[in-house]
Protein backbone atom coordinates (compact mmCIF):
# COMPACT_ATOMS: atom_id res chain seq x y z
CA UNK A 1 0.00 0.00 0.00
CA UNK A 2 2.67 2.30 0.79
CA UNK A 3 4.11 2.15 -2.76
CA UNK A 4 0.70 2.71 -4.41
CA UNK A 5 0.56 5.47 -2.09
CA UNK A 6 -3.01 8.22 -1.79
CA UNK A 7 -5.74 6.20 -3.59
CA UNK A 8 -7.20 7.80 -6.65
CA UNK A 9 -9.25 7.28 -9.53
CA UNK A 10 -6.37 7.29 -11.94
CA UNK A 11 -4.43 4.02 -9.99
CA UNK A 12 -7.54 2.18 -8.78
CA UNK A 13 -8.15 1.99 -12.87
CA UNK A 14 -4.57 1.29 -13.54
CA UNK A 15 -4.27 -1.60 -10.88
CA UNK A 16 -7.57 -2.67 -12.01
CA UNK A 17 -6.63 -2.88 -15.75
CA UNK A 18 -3.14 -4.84 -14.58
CA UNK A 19 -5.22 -7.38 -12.46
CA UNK A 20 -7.38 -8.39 -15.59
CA UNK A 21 -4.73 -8.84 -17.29
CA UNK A 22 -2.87 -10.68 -15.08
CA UNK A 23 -6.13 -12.76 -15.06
CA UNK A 24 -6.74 -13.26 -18.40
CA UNK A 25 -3.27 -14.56 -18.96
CA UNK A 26 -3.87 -17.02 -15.86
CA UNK A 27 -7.46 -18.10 -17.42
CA UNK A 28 -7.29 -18.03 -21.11
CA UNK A 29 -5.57 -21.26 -21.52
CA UNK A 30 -8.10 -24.43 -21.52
CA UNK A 31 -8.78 -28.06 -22.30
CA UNK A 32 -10.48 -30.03 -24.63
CA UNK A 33 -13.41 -30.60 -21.84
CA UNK A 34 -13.18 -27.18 -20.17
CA UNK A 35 -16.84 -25.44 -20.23
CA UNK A 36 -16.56 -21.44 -20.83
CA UNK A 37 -18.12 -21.01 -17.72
CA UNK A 38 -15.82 -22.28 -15.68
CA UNK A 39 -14.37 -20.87 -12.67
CA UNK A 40 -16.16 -17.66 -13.57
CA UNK A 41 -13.78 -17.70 -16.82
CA UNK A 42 -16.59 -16.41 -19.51
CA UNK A 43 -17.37 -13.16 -17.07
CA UNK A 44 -14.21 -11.33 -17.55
CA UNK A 45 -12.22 -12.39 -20.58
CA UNK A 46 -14.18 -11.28 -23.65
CA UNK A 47 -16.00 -13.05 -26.48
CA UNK A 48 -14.72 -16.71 -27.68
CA UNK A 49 -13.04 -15.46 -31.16
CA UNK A 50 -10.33 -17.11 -33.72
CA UNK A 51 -6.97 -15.34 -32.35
CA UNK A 52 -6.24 -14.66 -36.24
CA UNK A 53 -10.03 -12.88 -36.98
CA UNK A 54 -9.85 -10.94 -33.40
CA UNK A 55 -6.87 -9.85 -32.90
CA UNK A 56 -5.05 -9.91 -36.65
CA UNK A 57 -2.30 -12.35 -35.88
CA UNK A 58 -0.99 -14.90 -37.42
CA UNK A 59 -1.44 -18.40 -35.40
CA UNK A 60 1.46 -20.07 -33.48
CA UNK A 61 1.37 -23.99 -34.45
CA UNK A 62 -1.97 -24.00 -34.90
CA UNK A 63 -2.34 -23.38 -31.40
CA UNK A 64 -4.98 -20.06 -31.75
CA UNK A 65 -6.67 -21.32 -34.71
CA UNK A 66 -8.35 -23.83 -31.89
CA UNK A 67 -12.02 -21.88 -32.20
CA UNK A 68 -12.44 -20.97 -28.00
CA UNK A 69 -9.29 -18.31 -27.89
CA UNK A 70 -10.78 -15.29 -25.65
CA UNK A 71 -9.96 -12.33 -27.39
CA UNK A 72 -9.52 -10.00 -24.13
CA UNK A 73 -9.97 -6.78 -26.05
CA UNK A 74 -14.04 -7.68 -26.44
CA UNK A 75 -14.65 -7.54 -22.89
CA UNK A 76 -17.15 -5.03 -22.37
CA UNK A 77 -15.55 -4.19 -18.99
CA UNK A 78 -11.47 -3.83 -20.18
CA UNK A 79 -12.99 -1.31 -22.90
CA UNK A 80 -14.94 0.84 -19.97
CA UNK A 81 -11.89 0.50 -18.05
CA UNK A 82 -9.47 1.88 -21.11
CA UNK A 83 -11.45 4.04 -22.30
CA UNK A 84 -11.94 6.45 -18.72
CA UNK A 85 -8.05 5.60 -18.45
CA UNK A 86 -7.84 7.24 -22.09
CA UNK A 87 -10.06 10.39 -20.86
CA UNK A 88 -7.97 10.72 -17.95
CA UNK A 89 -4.36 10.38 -19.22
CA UNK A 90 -3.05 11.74 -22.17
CA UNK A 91 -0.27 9.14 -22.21
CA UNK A 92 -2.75 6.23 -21.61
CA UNK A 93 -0.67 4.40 -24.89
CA UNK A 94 2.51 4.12 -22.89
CA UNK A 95 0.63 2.94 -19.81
CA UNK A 96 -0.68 0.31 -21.74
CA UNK A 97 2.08 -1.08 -22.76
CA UNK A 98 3.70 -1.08 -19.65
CA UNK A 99 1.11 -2.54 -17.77
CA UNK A 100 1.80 -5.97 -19.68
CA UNK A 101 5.50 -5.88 -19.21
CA UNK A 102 5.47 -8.60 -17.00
CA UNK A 103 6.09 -12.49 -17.72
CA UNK A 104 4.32 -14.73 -15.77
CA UNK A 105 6.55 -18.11 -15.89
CA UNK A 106 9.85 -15.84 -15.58
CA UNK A 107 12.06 -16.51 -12.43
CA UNK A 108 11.72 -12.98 -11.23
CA UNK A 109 8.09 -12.55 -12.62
CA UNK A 110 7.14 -10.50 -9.45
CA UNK A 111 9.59 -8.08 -9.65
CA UNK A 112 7.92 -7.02 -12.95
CA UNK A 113 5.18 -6.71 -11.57
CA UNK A 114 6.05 -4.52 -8.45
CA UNK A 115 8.19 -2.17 -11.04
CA UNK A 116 5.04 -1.66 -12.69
CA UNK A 117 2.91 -1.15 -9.26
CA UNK A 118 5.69 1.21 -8.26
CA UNK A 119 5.37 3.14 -11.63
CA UNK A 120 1.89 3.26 -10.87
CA UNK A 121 2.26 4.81 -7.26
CA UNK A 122 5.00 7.51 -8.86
CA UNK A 123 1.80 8.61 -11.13
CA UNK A 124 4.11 7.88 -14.15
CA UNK A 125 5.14 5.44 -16.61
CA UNK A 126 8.66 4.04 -15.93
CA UNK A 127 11.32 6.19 -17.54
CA UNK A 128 14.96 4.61 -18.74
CA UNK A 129 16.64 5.93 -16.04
CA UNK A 130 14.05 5.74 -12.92
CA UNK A 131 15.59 4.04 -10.11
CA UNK A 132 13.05 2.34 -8.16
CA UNK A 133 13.59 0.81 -4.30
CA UNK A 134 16.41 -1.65 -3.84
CA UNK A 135 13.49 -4.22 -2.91
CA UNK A 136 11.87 -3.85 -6.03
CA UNK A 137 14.95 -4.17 -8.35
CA UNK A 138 16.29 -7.84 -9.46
CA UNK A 139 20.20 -7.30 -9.02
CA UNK A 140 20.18 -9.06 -6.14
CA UNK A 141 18.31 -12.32 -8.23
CA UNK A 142 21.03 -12.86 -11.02
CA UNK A 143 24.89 -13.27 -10.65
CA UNK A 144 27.48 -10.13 -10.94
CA UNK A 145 27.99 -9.89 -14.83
CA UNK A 146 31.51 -8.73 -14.07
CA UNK A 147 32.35 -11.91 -12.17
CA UNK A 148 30.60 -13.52 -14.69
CA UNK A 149 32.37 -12.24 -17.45
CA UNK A 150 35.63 -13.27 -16.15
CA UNK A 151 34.66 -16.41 -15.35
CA UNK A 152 33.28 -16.96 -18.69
CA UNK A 153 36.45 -16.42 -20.29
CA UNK A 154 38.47 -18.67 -18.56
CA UNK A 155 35.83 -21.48 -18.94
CA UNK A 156 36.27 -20.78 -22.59
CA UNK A 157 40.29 -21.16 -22.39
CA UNK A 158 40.05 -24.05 -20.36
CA UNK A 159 37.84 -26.02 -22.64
CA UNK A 160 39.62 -25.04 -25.34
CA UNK A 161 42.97 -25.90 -23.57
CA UNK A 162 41.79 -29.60 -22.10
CA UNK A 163 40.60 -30.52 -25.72
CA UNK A 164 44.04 -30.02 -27.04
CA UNK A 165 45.65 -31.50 -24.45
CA UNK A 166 47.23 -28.62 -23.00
CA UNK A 167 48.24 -28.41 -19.27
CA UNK A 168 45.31 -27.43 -16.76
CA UNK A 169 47.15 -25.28 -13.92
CA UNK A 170 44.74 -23.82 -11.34
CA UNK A 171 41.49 -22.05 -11.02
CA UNK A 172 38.78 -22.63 -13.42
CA UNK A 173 41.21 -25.14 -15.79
CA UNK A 174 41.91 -27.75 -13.13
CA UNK A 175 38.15 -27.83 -11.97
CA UNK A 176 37.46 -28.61 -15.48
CA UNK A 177 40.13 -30.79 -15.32
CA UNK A 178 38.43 -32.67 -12.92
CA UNK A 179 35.30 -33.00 -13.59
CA UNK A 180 36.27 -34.21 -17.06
CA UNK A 181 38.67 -36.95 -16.19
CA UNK A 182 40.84 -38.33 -18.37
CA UNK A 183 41.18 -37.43 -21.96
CA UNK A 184 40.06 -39.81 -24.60
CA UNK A 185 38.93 -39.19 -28.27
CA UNK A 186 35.66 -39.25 -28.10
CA UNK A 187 35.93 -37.06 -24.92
CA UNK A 188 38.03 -34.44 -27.11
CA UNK A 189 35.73 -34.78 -29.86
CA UNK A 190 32.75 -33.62 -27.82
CA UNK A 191 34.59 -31.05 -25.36
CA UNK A 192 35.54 -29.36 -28.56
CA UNK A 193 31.93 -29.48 -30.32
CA UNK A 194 30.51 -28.35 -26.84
CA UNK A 195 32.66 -25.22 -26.88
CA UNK A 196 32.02 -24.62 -30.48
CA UNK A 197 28.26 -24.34 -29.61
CA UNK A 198 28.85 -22.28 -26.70
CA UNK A 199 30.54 -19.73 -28.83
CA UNK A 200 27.92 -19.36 -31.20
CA UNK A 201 25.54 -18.83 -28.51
CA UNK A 202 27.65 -16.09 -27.27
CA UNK A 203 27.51 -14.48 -31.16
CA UNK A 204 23.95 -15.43 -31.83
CA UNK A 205 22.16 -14.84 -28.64
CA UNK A 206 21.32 -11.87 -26.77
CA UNK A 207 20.47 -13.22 -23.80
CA UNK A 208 23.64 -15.54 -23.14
CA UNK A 209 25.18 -12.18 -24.50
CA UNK A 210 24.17 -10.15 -22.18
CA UNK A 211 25.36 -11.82 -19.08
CA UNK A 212 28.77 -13.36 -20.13
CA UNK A 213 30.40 -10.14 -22.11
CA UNK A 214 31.96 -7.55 -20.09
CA UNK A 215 31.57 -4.97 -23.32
CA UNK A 216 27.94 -4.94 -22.61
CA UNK A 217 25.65 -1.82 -21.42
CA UNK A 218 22.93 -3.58 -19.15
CA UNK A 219 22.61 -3.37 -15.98
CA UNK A 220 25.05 -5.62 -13.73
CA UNK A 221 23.62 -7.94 -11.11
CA UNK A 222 24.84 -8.47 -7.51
CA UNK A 223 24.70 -11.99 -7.10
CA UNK A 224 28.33 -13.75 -6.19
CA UNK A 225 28.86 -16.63 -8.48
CA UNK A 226 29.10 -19.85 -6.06
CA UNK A 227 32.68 -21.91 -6.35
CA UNK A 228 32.80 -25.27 -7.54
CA UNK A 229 32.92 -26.72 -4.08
CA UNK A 230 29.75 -24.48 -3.09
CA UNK A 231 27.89 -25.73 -5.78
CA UNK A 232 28.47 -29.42 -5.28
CA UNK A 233 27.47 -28.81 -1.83
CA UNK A 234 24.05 -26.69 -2.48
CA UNK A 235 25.74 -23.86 -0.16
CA UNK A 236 25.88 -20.08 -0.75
């Protein structure tokens, strides 16, 4: 409550509008057997509609062309709700978006959620360089990309180095040492495919990307990345 802050019109719409959401994305999904009017389902997420003729997208697998998608938009309550939130803020299109940016099945999926809550409570949408309270940001959550970085690198080297039969030393070479055992071919063979995949990842995707190179421009986490003998263990 304290981070929604003095209750007005303006949030109790916006909160409302997030909860449906939220909702819909819950409810939407069904079974073969499922009846539209269960669990309430049918009284808040819109008409039964083809995702392609409702909403204008293309189907994923086949999975929307199935003929009981709810098309959330139809709901005769989300388009009372948007349309006061229109009268009432002339940025209403950037709210919108923002009060989706959230991901359900993610590992910090409530931290999303109480950026956009805390957004909500400032009386604006989230700017690039808005700093909200330390217990509403995720650094803490995901390791320190520096560390990470470093680490990274000499995984790399020491893969590289064990395939070719190079001597281990310390640090992150004689842990993979290790764990690898004694060379053989086929062990070579697949230590060196492995790090050829791992490499492309690093080119190819953002994500991997993103955490592993030290030239990159997001935001660092805080997280200390375990040692070997910490993560055999299960210990911090």
């Amino acid at each position: 409550m304290a981070t929604l802050g003095e209750r007005t019109e303006v949030k109790e719409l916006l909160v409302e509008r997030m909860l449906h959401s939220l909702r819909w994305s819950i409810k939407f999904t069904f079974w073969d057997d499922d009846p539209a009017s269960a669990f309430g389902r049918d009284q808040y997420l819109g008409d039964y509609a083809r995702m392609d003729d409702a909403a204008g997208a293309a189907s994923i697998d086949g999975y929307y062309e199935r003929p009981t998608f709810c098309y959330e938009q139809a709901s005769p309550r989300v388009r009372r709700m948007e349309a006061r939130l229109a009268e009432l803020l002339p940025d209403w299109a950037v709210w919108r978006g923002q009060l989706k940016e959230w991901w359900l099945c993610a590992p910090k999926s409530f931290r999303f959620l109480e950026r956009v809550l805390w957004s909500i409570g400032q009386g604006h949408p989230l700017q690039p360089n808005d700093r909200v309270p330390g217990f509403l940001r995720c650094e803490d959550t995901y390791p320190d990309q520096a560390e990470a970085a470093q680490w990274w690198a000499a995984f790399c080297a020491a893969l590289d180095g064990w395939w070719r039969g190079e001597p281990a030393g310390s640090g992150v070479a004689a842990d993979v040492e290790k764990r690898l055992g004694a060379p053989t071919p086929v062990k070579r063979w697949l230590v060196r495919l492995f790090l050829y995949k791992l490499v492309c990842l690093e080119k190819n995707g953002a994500q991997l990307a993103n955490l592993v190179r030290a030239d990159h421009s997001h935001r660092r986490g805080t997280q200390p990345l375990r040692s070997p003998d910490e993560a055999d263990s299960g210990e911090r």
